[in-house]
N, C-alpha and C. Protein backbone atom coordinates (compact mmCIF):
# COMPACT_ATOMS: atom_id res chain seq x y z
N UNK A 1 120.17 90.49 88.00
CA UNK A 1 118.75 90.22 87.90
C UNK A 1 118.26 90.68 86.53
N UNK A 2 117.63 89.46 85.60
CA UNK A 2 116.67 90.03 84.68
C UNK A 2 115.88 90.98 84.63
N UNK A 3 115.35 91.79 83.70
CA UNK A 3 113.99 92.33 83.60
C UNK A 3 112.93 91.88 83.83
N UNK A 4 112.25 90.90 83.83
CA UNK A 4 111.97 89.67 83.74
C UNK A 4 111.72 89.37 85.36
N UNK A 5 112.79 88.78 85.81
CA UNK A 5 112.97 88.24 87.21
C UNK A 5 112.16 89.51 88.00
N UNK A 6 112.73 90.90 87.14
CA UNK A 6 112.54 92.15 88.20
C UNK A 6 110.98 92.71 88.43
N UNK A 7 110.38 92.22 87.17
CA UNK A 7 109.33 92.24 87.44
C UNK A 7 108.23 91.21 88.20
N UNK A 8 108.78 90.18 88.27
CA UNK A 8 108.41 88.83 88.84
C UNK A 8 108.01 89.64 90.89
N UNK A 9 109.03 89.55 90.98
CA UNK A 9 108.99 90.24 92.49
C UNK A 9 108.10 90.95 92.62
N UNK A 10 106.75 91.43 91.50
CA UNK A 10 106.10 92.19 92.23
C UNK A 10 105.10 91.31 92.84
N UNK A 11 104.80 89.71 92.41
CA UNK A 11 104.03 89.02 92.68
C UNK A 11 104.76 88.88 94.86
N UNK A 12 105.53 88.86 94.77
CA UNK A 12 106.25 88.25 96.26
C UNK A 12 106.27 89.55 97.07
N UNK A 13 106.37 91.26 96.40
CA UNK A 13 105.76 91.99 97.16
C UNK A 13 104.61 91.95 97.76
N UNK A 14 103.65 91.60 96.43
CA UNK A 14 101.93 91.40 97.05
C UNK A 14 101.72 90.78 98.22
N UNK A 15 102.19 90.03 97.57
CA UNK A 15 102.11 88.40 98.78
C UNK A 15 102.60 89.12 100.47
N UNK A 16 103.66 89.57 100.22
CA UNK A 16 104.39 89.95 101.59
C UNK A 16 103.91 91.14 102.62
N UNK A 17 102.83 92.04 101.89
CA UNK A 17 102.36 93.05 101.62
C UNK A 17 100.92 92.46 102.62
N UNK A 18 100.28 91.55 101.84
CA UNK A 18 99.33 90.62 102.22
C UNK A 18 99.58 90.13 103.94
N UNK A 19 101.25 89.64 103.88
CA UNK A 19 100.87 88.85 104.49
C UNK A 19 101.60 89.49 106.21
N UNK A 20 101.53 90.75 105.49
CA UNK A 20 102.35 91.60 106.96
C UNK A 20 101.30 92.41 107.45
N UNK A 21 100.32 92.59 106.49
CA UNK A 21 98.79 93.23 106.87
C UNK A 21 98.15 92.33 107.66
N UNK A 22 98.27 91.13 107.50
CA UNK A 22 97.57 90.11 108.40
C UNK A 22 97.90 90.45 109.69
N UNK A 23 99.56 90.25 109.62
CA UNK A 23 99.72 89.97 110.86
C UNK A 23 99.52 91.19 111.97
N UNK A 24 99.52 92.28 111.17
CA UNK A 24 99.09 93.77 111.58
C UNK A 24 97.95 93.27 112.90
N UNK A 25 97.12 93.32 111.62
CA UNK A 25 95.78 92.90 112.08
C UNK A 25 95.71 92.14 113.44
N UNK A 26 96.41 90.85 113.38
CA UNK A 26 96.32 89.83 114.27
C UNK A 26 97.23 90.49 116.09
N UNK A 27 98.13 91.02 115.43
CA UNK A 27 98.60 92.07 116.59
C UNK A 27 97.23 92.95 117.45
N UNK A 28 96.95 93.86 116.52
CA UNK A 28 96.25 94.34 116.98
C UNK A 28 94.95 93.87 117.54
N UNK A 29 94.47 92.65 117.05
CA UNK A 29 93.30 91.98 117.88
C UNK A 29 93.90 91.60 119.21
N UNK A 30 94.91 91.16 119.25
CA UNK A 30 95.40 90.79 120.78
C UNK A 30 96.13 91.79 121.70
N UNK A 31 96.80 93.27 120.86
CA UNK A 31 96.50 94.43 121.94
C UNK A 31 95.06 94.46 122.10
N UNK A 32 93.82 94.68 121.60
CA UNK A 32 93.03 95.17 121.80
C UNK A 32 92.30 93.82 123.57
N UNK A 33 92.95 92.43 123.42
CA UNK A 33 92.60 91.73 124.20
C UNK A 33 93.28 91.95 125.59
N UNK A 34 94.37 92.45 125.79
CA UNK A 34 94.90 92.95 126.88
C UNK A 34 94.27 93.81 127.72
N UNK A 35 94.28 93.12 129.12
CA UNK A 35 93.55 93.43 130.18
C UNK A 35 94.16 94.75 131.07
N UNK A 36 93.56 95.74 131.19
CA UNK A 36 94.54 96.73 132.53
C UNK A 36 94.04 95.94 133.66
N UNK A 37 94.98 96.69 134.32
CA UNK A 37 95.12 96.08 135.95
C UNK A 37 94.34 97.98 136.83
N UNK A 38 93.22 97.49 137.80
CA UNK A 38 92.99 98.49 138.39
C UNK A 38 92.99 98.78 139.22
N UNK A 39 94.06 99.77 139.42
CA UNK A 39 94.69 99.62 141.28
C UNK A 39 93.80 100.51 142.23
N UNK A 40 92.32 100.80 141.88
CA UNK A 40 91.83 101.51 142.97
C UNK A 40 91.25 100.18 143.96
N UNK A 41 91.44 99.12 144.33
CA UNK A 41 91.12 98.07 144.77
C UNK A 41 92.27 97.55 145.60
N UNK A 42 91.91 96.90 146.73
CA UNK A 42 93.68 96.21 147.04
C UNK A 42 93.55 95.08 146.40
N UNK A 43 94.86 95.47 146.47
CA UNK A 43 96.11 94.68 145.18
C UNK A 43 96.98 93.69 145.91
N UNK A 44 96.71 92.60 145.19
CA UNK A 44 97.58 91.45 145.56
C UNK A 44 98.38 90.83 144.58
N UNK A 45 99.69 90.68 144.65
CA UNK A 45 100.85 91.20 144.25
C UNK A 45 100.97 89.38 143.55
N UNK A 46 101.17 89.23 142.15
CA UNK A 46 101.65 88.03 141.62
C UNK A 46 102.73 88.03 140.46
N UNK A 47 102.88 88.99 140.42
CA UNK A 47 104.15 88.66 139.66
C UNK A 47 105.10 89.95 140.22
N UNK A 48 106.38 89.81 139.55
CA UNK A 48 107.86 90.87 140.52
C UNK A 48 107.03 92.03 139.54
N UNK A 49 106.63 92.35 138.96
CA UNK A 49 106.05 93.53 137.65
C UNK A 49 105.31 93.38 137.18
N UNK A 50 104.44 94.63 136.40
CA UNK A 50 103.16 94.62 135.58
C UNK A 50 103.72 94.45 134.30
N UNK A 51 103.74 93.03 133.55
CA UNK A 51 104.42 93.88 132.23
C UNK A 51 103.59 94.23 130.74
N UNK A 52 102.10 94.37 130.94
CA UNK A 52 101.30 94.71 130.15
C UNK A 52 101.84 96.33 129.59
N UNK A 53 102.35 97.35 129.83
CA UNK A 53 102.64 98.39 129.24
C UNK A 53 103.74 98.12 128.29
N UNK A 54 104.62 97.08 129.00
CA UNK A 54 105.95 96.70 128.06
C UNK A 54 105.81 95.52 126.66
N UNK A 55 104.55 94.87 127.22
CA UNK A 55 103.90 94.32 125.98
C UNK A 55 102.93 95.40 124.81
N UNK A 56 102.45 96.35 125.39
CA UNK A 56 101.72 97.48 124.48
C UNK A 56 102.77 97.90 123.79
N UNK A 57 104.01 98.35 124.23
CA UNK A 57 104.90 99.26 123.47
C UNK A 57 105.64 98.08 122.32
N UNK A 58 105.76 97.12 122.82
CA UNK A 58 106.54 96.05 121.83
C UNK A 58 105.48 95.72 121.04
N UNK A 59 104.25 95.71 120.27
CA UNK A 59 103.23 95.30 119.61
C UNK A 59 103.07 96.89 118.71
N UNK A 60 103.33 98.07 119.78
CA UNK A 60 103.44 99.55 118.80
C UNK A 60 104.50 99.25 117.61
N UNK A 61 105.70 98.70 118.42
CA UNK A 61 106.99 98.87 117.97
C UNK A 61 106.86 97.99 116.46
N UNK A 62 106.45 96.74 116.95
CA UNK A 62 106.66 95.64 115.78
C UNK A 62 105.40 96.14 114.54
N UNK A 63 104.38 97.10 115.15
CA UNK A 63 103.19 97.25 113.60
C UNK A 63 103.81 98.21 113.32
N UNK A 64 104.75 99.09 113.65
CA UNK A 64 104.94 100.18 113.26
C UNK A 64 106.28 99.81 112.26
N UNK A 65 106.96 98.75 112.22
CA UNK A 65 108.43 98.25 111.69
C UNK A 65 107.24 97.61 110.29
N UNK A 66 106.39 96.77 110.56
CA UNK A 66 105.67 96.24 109.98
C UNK A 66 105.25 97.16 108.96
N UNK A 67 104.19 98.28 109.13
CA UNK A 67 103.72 99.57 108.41
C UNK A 67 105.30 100.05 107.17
N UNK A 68 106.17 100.10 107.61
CA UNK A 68 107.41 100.85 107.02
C UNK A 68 107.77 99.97 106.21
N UNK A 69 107.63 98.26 106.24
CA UNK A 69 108.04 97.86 105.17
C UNK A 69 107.07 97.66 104.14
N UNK A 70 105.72 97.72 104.64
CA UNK A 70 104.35 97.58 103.80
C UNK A 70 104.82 98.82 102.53
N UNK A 71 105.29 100.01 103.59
CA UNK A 71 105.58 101.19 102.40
C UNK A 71 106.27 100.84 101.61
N UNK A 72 107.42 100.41 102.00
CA UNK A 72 108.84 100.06 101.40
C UNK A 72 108.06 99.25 99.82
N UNK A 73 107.65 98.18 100.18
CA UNK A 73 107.01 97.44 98.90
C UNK A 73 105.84 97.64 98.11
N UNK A 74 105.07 98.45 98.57
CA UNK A 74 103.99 99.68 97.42
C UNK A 74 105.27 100.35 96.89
N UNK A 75 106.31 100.93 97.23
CA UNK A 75 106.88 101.50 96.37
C UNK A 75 107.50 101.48 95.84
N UNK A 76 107.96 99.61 96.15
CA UNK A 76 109.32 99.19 94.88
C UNK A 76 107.92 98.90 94.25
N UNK A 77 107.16 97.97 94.00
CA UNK A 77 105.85 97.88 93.05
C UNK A 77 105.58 99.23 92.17
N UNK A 78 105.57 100.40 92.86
CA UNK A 78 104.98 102.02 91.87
C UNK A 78 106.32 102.33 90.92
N UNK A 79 107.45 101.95 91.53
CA UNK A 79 108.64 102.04 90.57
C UNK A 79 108.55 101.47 89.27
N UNK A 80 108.12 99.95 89.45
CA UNK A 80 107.96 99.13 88.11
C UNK A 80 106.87 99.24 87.33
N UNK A 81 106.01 99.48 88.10
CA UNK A 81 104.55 100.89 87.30
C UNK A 81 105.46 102.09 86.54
N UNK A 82 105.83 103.00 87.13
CA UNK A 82 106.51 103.86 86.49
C UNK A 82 107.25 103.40 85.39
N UNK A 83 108.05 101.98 85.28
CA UNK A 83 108.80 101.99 84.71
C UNK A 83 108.18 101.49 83.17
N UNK A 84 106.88 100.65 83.62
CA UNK A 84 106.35 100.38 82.43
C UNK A 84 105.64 101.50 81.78
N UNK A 85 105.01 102.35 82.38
CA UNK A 85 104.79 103.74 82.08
C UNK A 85 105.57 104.23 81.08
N UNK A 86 106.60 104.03 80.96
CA UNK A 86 107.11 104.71 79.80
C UNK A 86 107.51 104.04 78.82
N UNK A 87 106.83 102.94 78.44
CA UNK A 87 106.79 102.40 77.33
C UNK A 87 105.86 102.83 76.45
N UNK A 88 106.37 102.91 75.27
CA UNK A 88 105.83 104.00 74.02
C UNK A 88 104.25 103.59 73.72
N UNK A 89 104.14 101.77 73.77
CA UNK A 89 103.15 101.51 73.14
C UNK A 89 102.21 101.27 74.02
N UNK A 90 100.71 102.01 74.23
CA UNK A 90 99.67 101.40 74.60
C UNK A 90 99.53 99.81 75.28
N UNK A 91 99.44 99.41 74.09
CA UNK A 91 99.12 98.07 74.09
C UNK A 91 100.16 96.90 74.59
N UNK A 92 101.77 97.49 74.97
CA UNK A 92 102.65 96.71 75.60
C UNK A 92 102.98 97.16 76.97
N UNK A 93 102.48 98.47 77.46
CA UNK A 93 102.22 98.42 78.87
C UNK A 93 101.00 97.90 79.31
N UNK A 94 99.69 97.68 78.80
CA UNK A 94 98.68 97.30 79.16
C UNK A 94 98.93 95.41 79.23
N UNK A 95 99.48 94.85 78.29
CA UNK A 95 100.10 93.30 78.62
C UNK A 95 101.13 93.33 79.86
N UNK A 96 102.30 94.16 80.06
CA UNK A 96 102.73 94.31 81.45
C UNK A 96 102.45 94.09 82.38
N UNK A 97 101.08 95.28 82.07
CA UNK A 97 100.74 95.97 83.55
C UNK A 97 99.79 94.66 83.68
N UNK A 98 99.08 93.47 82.88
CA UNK A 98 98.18 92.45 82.88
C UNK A 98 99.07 91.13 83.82
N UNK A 99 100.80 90.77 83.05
CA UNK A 99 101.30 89.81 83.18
C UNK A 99 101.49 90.18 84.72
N UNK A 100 102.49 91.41 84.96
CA UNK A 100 103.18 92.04 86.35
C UNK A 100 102.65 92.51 87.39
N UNK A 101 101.89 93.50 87.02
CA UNK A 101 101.34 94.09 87.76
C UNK A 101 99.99 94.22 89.10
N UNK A 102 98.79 93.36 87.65
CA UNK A 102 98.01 92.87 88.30
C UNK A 102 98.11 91.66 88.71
N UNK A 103 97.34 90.66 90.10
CA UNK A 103 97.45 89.48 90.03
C UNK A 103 96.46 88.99 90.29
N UNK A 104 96.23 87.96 90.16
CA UNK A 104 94.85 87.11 90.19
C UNK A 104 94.50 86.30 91.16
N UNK A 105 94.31 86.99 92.30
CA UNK A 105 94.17 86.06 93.56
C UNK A 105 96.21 84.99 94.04
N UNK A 106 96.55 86.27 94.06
CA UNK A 106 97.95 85.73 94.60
C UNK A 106 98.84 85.24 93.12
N UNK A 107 98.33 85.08 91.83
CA UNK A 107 98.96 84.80 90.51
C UNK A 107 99.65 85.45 89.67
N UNK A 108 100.32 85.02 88.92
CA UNK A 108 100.41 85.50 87.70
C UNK A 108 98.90 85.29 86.61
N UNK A 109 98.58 86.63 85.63
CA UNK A 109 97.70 86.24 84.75
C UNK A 109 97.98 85.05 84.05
N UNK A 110 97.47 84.14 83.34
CA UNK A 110 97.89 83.46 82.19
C UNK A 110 97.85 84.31 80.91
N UNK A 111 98.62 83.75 79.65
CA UNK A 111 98.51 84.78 78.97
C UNK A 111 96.98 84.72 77.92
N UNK A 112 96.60 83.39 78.00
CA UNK A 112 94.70 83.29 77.76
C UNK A 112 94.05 84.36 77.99
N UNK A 113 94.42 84.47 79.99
CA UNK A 113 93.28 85.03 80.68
C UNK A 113 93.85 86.73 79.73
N UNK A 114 95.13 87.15 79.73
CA UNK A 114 95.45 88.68 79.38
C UNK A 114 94.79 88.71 78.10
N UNK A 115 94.59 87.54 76.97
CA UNK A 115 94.29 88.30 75.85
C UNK A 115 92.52 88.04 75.58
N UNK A 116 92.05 87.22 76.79
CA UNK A 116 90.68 87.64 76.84
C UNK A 116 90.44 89.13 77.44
N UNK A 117 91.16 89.08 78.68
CA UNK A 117 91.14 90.49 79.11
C UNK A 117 91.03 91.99 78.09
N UNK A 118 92.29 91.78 77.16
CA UNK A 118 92.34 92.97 76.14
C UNK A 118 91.44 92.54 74.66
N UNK A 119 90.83 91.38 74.50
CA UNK A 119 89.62 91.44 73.27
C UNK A 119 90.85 90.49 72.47
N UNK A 120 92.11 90.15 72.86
CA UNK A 120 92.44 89.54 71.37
C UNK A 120 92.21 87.73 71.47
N UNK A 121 91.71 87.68 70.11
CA UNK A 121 91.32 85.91 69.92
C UNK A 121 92.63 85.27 69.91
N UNK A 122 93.71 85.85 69.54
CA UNK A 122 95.13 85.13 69.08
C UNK A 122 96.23 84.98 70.17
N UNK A 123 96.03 83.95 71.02
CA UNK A 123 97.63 83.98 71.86
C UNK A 123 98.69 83.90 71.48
N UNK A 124 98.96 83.54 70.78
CA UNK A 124 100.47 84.01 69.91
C UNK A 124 100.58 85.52 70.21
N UNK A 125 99.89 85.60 69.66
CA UNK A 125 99.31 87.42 69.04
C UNK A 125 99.84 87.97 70.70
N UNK A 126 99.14 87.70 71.39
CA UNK A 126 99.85 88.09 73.53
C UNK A 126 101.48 88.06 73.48
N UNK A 127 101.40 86.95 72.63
CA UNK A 127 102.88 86.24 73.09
C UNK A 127 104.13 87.49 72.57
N UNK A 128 103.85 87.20 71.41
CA UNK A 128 104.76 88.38 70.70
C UNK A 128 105.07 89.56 71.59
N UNK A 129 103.26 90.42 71.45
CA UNK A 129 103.09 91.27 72.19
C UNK A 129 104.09 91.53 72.81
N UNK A 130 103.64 90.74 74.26
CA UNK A 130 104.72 90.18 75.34
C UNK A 130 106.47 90.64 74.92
N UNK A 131 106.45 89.58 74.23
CA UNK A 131 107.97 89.49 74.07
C UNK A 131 108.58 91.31 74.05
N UNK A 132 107.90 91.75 72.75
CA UNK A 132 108.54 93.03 72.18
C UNK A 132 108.14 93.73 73.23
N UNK A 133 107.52 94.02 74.42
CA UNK A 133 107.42 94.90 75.71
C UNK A 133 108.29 94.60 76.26
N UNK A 134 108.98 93.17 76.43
CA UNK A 134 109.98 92.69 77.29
C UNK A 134 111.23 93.15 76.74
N UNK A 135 111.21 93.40 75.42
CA UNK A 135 112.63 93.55 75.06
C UNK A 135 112.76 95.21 75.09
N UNK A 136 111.68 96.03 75.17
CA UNK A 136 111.36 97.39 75.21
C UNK A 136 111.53 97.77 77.05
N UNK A 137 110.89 96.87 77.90
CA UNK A 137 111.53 97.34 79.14
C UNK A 137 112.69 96.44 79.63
N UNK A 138 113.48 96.27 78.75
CA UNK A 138 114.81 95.64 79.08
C UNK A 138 115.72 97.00 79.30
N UNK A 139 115.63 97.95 77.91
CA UNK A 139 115.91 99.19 77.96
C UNK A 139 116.00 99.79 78.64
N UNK A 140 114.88 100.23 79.27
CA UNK A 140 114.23 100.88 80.35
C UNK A 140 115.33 100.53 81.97
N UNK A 141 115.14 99.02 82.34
CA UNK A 141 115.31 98.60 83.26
C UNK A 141 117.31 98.98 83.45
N UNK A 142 117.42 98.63 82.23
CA UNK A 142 119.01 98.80 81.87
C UNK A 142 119.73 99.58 82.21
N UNK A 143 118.98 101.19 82.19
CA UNK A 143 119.37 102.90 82.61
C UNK A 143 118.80 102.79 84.28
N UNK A 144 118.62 102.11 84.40
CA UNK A 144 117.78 102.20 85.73
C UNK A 144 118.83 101.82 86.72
N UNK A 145 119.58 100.43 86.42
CA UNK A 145 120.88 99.40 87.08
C UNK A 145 122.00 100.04 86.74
């Protein structure tokens, strides 16, 4: 895997991150829709078992598998934070942290939108930028593999 590629994945963390919070969510609206059964009443018997407790624990089970990988991917994401972190220059972790890091409603920045973002008129001027961060956390990524 590229440097490059490796940073790419943080866009498909987000996303996955996004899209396991949903389903969190959507779990939990339909535990919260589950009915108890109240046996101070007589009870007339329709199924061989109650299996509403065995559906509560399998909905614990699956947000809780869910939660652990949410972690799992905030923290391959804080790794590649860290990793741009230690790039010397200001101004080539801040294009990074613009291209990688942040995203724009599920995107990559364009590199327009990054060098309106940081004040510069010149996309070339990004581009370069760019490049020489890329070839600076190639380094980085290199001691890492």
């Amino acid at each position: 895997m590229t440097a490059r590629q490796y940073l790419m994945e943080v866009i498909k963390l987000k996303e996955k991150i996004r899209n396991l919070s949903e389903d969190i969510e959507a779990l939990r609206t339909k535990a919260e829709g589950l009915k108890a059964i109240t046996y101070d009443k007589e009870r007339v018997q329709t199924s061989p078992e109650d299996r509403m407790p065995d559906y509560a624990v399998e909905i614990v089970q699956i947000c809780e598998e869910m939660g652990k990988t949410i972690v799992s991917c905030q923290r391959q994401i804080q790794i590649r934070q860290e990793m741009i972190d230690k790039l010397n220059s200001p101004k080539q972790r801040e294009v990074l942290r613009w291209r990688y890091i942040r995203d724009n409603d599920g995107r990559q920045y364009y590199f327009s939108e990054i060098a309106d973002e940081m004040g510069v008129e010149d996309i070339s001027s990004v581009f370069k930028l760019h490049k020489r961060a890329m070839e600076n956390f190639q380094k980085i990524y290199k001691k890492k593999i």
